[in-house]
Protein backbone atom coordinates (compact mmCIF):
# COMPACT_ATOMS: atom_id res chain seq x y z
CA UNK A 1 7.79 36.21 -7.38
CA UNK A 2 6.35 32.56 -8.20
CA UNK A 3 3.13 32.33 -9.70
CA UNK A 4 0.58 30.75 -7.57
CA UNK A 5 -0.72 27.24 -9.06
CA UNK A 6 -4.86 27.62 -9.02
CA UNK A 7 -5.32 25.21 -6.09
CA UNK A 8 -2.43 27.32 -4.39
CA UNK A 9 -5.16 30.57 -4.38
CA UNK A 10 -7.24 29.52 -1.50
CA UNK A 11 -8.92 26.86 0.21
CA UNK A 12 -12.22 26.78 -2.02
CA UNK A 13 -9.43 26.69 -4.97
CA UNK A 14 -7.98 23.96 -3.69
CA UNK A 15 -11.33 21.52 -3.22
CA UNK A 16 -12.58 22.44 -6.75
CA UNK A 17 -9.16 21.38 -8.41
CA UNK A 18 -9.24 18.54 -5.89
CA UNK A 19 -12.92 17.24 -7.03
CA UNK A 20 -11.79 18.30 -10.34
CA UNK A 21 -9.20 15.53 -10.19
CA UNK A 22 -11.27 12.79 -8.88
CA UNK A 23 -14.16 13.65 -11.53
CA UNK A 24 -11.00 13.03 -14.30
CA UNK A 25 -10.43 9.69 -13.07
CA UNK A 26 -14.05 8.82 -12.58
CA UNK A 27 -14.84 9.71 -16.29
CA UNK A 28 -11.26 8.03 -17.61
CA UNK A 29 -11.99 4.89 -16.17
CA UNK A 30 -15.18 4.43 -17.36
CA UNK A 31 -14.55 5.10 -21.00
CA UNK A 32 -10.89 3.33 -21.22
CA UNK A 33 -10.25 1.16 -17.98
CA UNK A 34 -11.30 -2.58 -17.72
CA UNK A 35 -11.41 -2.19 -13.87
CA UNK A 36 -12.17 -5.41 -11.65
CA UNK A 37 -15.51 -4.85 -10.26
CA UNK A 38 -16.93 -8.31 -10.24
CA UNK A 39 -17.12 -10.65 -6.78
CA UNK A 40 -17.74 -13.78 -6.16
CA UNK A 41 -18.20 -16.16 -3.15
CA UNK A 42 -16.98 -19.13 -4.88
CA UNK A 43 -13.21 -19.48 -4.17
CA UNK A 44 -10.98 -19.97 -6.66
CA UNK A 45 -9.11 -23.67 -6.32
CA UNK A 46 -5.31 -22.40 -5.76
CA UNK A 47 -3.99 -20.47 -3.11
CA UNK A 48 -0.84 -18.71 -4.39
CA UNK A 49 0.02 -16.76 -1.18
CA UNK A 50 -1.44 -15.13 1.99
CA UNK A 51 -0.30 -12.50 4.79
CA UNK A 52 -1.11 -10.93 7.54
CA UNK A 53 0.08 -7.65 9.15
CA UNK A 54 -0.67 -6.52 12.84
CA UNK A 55 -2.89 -4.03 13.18
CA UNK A 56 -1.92 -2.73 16.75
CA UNK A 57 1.80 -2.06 16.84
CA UNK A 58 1.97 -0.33 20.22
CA UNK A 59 3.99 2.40 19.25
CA UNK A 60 4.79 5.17 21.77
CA UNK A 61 3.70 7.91 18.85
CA UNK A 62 0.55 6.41 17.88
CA UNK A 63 -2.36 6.82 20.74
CA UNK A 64 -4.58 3.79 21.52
CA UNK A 65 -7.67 5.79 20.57
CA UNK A 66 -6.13 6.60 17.05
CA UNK A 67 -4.81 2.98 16.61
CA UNK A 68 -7.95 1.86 17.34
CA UNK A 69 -10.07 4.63 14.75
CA UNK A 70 -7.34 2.55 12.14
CA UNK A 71 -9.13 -0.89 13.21
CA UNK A 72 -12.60 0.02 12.66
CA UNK A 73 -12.05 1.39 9.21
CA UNK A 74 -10.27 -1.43 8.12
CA UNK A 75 -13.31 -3.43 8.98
CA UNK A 76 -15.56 -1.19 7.07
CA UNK A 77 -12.69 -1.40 3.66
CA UNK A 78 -11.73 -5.29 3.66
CA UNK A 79 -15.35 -6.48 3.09
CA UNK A 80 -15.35 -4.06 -0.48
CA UNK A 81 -12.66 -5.70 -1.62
CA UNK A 82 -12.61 -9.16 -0.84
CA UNK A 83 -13.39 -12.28 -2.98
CA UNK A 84 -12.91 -9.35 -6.12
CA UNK A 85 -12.41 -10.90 -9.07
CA UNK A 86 -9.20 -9.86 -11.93
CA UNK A 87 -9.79 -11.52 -15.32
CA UNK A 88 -7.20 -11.43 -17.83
CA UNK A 89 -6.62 -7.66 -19.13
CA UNK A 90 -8.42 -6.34 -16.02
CA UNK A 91 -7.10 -3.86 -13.43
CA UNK A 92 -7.49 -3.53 -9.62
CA UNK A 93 -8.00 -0.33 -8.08
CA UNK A 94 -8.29 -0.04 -4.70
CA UNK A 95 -10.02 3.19 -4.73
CA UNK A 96 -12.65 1.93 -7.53
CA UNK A 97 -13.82 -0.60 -4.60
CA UNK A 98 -13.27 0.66 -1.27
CA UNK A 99 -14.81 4.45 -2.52
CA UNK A 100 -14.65 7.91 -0.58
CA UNK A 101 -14.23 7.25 3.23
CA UNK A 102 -16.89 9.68 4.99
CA UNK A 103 -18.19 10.14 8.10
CA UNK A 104 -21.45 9.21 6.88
CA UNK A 105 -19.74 6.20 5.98
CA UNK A 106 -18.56 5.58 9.28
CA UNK A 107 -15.32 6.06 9.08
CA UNK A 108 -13.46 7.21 11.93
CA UNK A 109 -10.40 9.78 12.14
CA UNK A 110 -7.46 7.51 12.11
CA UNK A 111 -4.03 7.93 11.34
CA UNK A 112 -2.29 9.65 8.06
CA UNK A 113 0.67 10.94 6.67
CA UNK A 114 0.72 14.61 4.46
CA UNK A 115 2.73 15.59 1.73
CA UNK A 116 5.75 16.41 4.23
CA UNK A 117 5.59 13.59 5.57
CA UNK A 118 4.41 14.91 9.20
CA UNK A 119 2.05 12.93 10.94
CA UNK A 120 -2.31 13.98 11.40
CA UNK A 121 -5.34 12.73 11.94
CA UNK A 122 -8.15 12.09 9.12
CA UNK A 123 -11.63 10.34 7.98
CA UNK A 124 -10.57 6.86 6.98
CA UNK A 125 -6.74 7.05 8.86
CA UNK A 126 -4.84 4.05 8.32
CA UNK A 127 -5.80 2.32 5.27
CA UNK A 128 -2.71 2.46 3.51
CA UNK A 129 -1.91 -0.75 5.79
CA UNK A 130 -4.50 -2.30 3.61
CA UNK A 131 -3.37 -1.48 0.14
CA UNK A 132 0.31 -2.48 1.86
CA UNK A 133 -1.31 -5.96 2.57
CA UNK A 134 -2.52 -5.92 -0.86
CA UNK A 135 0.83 -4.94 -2.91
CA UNK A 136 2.81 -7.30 -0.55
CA UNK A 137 1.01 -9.89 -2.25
CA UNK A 138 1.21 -9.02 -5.47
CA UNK A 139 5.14 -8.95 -5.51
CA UNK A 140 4.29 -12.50 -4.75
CA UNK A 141 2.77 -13.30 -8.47
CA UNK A 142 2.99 -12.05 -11.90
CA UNK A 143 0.52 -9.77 -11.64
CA UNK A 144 1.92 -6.11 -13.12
CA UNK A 145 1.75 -3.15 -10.32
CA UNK A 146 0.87 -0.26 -13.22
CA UNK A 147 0.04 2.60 -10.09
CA UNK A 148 1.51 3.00 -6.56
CA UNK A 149 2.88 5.95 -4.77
CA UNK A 150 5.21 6.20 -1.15
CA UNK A 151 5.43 8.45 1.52
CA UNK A 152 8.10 10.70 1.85
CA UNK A 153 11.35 9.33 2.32
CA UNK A 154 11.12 9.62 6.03
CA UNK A 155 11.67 6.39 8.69
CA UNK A 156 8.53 7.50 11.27
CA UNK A 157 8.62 4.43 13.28
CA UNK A 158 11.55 2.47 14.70
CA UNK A 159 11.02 -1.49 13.70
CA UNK A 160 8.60 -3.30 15.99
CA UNK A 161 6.97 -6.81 14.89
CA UNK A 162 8.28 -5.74 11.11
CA UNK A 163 7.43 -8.43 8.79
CA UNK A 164 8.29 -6.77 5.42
CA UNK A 165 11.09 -4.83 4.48
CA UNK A 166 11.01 -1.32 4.95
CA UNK A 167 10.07 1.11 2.08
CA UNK A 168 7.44 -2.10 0.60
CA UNK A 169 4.50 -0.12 1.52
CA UNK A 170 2.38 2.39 -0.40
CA UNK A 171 0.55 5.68 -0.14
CA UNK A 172 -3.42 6.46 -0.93
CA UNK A 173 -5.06 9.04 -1.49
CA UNK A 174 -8.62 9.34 -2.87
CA UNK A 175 -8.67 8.49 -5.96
CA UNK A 176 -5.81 10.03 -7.39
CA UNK A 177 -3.27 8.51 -5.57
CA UNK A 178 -4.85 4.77 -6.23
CA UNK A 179 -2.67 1.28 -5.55
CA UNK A 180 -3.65 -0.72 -9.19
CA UNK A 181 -2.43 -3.96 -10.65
CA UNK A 182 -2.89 -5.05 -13.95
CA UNK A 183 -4.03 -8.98 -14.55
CA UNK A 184 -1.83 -9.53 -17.99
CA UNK A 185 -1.85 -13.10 -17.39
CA UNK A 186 -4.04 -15.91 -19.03
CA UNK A 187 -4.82 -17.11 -15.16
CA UNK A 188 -8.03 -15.23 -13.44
CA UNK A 189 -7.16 -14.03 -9.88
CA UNK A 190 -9.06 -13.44 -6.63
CA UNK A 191 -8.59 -11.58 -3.54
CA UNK A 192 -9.66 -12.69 -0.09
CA UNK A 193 -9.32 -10.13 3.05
CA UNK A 194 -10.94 -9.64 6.17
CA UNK A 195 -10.41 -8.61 9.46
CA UNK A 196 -9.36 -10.97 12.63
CA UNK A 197 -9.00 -10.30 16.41
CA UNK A 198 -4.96 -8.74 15.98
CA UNK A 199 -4.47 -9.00 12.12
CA UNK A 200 -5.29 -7.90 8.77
CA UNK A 201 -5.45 -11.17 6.71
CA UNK A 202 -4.78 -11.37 2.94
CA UNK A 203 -5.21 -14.04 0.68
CA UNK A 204 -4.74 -14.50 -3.08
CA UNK A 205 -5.92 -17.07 -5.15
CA UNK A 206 -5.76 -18.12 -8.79
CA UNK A 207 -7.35 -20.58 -11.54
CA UNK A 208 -4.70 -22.11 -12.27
CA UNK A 209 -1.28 -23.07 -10.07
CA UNK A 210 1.71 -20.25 -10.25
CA UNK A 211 4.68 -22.69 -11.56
CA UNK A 212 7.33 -19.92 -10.19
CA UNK A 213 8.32 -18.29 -7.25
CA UNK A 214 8.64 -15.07 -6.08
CA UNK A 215 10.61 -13.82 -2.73
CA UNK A 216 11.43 -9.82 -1.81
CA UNK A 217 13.79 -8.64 0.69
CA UNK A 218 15.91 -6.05 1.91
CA UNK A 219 19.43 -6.03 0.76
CA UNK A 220 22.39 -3.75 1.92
CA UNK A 221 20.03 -2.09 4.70
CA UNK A 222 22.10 0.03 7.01
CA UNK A 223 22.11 3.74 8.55
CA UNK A 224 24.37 6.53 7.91
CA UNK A 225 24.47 10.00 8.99
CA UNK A 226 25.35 12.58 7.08
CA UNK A 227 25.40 16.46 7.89
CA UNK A 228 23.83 15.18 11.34
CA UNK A 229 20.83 13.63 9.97
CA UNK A 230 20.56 9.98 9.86
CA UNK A 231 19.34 7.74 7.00
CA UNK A 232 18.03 4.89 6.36
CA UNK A 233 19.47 3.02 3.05
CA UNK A 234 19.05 0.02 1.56
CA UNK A 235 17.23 -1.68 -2.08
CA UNK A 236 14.28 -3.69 -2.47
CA UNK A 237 14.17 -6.65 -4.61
CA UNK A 238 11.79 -8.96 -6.37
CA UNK A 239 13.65 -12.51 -7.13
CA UNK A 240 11.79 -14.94 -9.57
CA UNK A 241 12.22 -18.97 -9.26
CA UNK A 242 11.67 -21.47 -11.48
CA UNK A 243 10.11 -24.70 -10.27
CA UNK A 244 13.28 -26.20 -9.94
CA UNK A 245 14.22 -22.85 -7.50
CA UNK A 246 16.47 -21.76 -10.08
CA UNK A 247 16.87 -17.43 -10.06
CA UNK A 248 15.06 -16.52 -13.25
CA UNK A 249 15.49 -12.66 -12.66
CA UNK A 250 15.54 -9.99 -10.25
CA UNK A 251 13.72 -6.80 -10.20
CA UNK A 252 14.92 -3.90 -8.09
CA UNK A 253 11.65 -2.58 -6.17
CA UNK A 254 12.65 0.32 -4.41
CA UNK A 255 15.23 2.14 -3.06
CA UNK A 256 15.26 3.43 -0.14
CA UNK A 257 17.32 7.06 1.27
CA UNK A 258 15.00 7.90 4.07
CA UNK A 259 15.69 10.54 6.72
CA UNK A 260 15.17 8.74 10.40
CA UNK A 261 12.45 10.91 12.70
CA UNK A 262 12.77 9.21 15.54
CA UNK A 263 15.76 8.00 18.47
CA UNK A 264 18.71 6.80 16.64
CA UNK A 265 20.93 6.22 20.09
CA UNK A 266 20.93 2.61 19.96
CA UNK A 267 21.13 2.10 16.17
CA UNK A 268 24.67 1.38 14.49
CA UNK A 269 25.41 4.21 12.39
CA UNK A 270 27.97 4.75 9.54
CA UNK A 271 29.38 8.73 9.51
CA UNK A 272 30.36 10.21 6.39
């Protein structure tokens, strides 16, 4: 018989190793991490990209009232982290600024996806669209991306007003499971993001202008079905310009073998 882990034992098991891990990243980050904690209202002179990502998609899975829950705590999160400050050698985390999401807090109970990648309901639902905002930028500069996790490998959602490629987005969890990007440029960055009427808006600016490109996309996406389960397949990648749009590399980002949960009827599928 397999040994339980300690958090396995029972629930009040489970919270202390839980707090236990969030205390551990507390205490490491304040003696070793240079973590980007400084704001300011000034804007910084060059924009180097922006985005925006719909907030109410409308699917049949997601009820209004939860979709909704998802709006209000992104209001409450985009004011912690915008017009943040990265200096050179400093790191974002997006748990450092945007902090526990409570009730007290008034957060609501939005969306979320566990460990099996099932859907639920919890206290700050739906703010991995805002730390998917966030890294879409980033693939969009030189900044380094030294933490990020993903869901499960499972396609929840057919594609409806998608704007990124699928598999570009990340998974929180406080703080443990933290998005971070490292500034290990010479140029000082700043992120803008608020709230509108039907989007999340993102904007990053620098000191100085970005001389090269950057562009991600999808390549070789398809479906395939394979002991009656259907996948979605494909790679992510990162291409690099020079000024003269010249390809100075290409980074693969992700790739992507994710088991479809919803009606594939209408999708063009490859059998093996």
């Amino acid at each position: 018989m397999k040994r339980k882990l300690f958090c396995e034992i029972s629930p009040l098991t489970y919270k202390i190793s839980y707090e236990s891990r969030i205390l551990k990243r507390q205490i490491t980050d304040q003696l070793f991490g240079r973590i980007a904690q400084e704001k300011s209202q000034a804007q910084l002179p060059y924009l180097i990209f922006s985005h925006q990502s719909l907030m109410r998609r409308g699917l049949r899975k997601v009820p209004i009232p939860v979709e909704e829950a998802k709006v209000a705590n992104l209001k409450i999160a985009a004011p912690k982290v915008s017009h943040i400050i990265i200096r050179p050698g400093e790191t974002f985390s997006f748990w450092h600024l945007v902090g526990r999401c409570t009730e007290k807090s008034g957060y609501q109970n939005g969306l979320m996806v566990a460990n099996d990648g099932e859907l639920k309901k919890g206290t700050g639902g739906g703010l991995c669209q805002f730390s998917n905002l966030i890294h879409w930028m980033i693939l969009h500069t030189p900044l380094d991306v030294v933490e990020k996790y993903h869901h499960e490998q499972v396609d929840m959602f057919p594609d409806a007003n998608r704007e990124v490629p699928f598999g570009s987005g990340t998974s929180i969890v406080y703080n443990y499971l933290d998005y971070r990007f490292k500034n290990n440029t010479s140029t000082t960055y700043q992120l803008l993001t608020y709230v509108g009427e039907t989007y999340l808006h993102g904007e990053i600016y620098a000191s100085d202008p970005q001389m090269d490109t950057y562009e991600v996309k999808a390549i070789g996406e398809h479906f395939e079905s394979k002991d009656g389960v259907v996948y979605r397949c494909g790679q992510i990648f990162q291409y690099r310009y020079d000024q003269n749009h010249q390809l100075i590399n290409q980074t693969l980002i992700k790739t992507n073998h994710a088991r479809v949960a919803y009606d594939t009827s209408q999708l063009a599928v490859i059998k093996n």
